[in-house]
Protein backbone atom coordinates (compact mmCIF):
# COMPACT_ATOMS: atom_id res chain seq x y z
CA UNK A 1 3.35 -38.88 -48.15
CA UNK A 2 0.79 -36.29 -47.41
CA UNK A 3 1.92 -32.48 -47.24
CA UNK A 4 1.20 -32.63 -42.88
CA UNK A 5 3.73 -35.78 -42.92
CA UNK A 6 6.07 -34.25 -45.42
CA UNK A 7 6.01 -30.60 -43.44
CA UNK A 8 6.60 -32.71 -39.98
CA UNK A 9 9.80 -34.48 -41.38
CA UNK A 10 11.38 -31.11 -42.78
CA UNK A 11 10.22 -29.58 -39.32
CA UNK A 12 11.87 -32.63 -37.81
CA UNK A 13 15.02 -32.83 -39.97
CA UNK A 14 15.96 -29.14 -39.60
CA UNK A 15 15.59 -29.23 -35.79
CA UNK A 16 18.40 -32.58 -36.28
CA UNK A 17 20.68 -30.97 -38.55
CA UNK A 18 20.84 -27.24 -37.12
CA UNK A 19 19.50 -27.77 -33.90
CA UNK A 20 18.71 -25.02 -31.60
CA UNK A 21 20.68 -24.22 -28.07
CA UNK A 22 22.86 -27.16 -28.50
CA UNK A 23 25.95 -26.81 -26.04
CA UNK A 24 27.49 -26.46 -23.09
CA UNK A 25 25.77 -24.17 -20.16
CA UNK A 26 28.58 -22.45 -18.05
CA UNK A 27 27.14 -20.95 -14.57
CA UNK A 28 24.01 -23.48 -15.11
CA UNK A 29 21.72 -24.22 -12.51
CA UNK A 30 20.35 -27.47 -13.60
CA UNK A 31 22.50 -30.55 -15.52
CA UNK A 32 21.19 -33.62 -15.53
CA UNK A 33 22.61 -36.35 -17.98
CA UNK A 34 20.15 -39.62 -19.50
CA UNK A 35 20.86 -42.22 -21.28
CA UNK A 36 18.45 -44.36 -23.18
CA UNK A 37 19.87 -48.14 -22.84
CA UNK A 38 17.60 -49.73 -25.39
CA UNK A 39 19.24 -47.07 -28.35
CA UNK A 40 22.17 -45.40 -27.25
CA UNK A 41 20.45 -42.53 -27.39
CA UNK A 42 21.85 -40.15 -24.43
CA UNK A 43 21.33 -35.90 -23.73
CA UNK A 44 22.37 -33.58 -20.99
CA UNK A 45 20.23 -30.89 -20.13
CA UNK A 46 21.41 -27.52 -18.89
CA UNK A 47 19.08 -24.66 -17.39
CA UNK A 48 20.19 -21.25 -15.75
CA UNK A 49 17.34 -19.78 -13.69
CA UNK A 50 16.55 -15.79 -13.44
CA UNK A 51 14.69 -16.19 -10.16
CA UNK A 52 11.61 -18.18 -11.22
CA UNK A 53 11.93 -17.90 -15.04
CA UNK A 54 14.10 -19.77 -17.32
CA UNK A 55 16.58 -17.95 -18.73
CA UNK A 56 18.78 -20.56 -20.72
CA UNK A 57 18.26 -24.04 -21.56
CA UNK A 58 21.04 -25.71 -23.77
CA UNK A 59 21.43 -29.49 -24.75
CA UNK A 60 24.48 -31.47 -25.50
CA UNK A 61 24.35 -35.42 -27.04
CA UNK A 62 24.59 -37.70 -29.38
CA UNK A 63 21.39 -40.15 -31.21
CA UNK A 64 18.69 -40.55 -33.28
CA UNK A 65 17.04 -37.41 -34.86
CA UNK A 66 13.77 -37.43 -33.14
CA UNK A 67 15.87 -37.96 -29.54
CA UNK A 68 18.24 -34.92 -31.03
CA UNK A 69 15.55 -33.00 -32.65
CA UNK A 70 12.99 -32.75 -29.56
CA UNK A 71 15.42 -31.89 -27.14
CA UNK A 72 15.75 -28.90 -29.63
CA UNK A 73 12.76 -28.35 -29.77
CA UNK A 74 12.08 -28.34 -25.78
CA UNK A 75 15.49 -25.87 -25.56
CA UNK A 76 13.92 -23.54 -27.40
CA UNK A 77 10.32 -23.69 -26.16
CA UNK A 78 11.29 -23.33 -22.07
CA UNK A 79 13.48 -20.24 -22.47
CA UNK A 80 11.03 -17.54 -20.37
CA UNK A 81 8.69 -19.77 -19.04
CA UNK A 82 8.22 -20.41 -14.98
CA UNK A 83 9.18 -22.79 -13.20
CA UNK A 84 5.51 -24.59 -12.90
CA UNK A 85 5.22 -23.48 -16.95
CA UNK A 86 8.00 -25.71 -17.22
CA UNK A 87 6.34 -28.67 -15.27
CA UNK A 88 2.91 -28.47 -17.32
CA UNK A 89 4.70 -28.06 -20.65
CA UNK A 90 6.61 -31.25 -19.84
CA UNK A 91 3.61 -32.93 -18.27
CA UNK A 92 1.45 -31.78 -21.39
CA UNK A 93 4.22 -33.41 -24.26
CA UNK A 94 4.47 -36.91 -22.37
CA UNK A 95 0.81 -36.49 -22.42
CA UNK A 96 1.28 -36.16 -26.22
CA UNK A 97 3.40 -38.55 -26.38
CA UNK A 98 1.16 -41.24 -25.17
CA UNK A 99 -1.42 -40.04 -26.83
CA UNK A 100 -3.76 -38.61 -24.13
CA UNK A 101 -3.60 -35.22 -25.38
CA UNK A 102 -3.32 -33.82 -28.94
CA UNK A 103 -0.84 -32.01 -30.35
CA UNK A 104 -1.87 -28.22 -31.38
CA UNK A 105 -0.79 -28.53 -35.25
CA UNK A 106 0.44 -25.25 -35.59
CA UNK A 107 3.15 -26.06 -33.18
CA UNK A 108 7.05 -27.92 -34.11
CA UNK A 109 5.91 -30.27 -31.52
CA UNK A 110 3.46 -31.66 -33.99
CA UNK A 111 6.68 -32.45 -35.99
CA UNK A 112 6.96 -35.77 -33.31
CA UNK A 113 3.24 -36.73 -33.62
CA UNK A 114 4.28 -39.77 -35.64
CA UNK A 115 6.31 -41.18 -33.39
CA UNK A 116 3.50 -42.30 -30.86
CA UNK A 117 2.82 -45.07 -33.62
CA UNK A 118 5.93 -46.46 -32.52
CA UNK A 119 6.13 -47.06 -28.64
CA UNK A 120 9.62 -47.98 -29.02
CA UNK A 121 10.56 -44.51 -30.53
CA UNK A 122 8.67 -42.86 -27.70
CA UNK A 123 11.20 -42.89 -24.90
CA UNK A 124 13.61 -41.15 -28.10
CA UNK A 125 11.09 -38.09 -28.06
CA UNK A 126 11.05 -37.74 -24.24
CA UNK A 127 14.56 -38.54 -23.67
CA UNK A 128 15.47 -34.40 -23.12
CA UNK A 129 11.91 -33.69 -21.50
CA UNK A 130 12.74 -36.28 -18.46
CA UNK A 131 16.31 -34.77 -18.22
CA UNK A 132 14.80 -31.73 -17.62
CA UNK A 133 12.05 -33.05 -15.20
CA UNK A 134 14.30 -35.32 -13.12
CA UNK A 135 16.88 -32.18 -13.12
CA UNK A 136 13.92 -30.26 -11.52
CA UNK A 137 12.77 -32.75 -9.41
CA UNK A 138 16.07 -32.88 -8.04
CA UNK A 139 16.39 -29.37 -7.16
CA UNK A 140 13.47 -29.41 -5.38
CA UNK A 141 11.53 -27.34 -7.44
């Protein structure tokens, strides 16, 4: 395994077994619950809003550690960002994800780089991201 892939999995792995934000939001302004059918996979995304800015984003569910592990990773990475921050961050990972953009390598993200080799996996990485987008969508914003 070559130090990159070996750094991505311990990236990966500690995101799965402590993972960041995971929990219920009380007062949230966005929940929005997905379930992945083909794996069991499911998340619920919660977001409070200060005005425009994102001021909490928390995660609760249960599946695989790259489904577990991004969502993580996306909790942690929204927290201050804009509203339209929030749509080109999630724009730019499915982008990623599909390779059609590349992933910066200094960045956790780049822990879920190896999962575009398998298409199946794919939907596990953007399982929290589409939550979040749909939850948005919803709201109008």
């Amino acid at each position: 395994m070559s130090m990159m892939r070996e750094l991505y999995t311990q990236i990966l792995m500690d995101h799965y077994r402590r993972p960041r934000n995971r929990g219920e939001l009380e007062n949230h302004d966005l929940q929005e619950h997905l379930l992945n059918p083909l794996c069991g996979d499911e998340v619920t995304v919660y977001a409070r809003f200060d005005g425009d800015k994102v001021a909490e984003v928390k995660f609760t569910g249960q599946g695989c550690s790259i489904s577990q592990a991004s969502a993580s990773m996306m909790a942690e990475r929204l927290v201050g960002k804009n509203r339209q921050d929030v749509h080109k961050e999630v724009a730019s990972f499915k982008s990623m994800m599909v390779g059609e953009e590349e992933f910066p390598e200094y960045d956790d993200l780049a822990a879920l780089k190896g999962v575009i080799n398998y298409p199946a996996r794919v939907k596990c990485a953007v399982l929290a991201w589409t939550a979040l987008q749909n939850g948005l969508e919803e709201g109008g914003s």
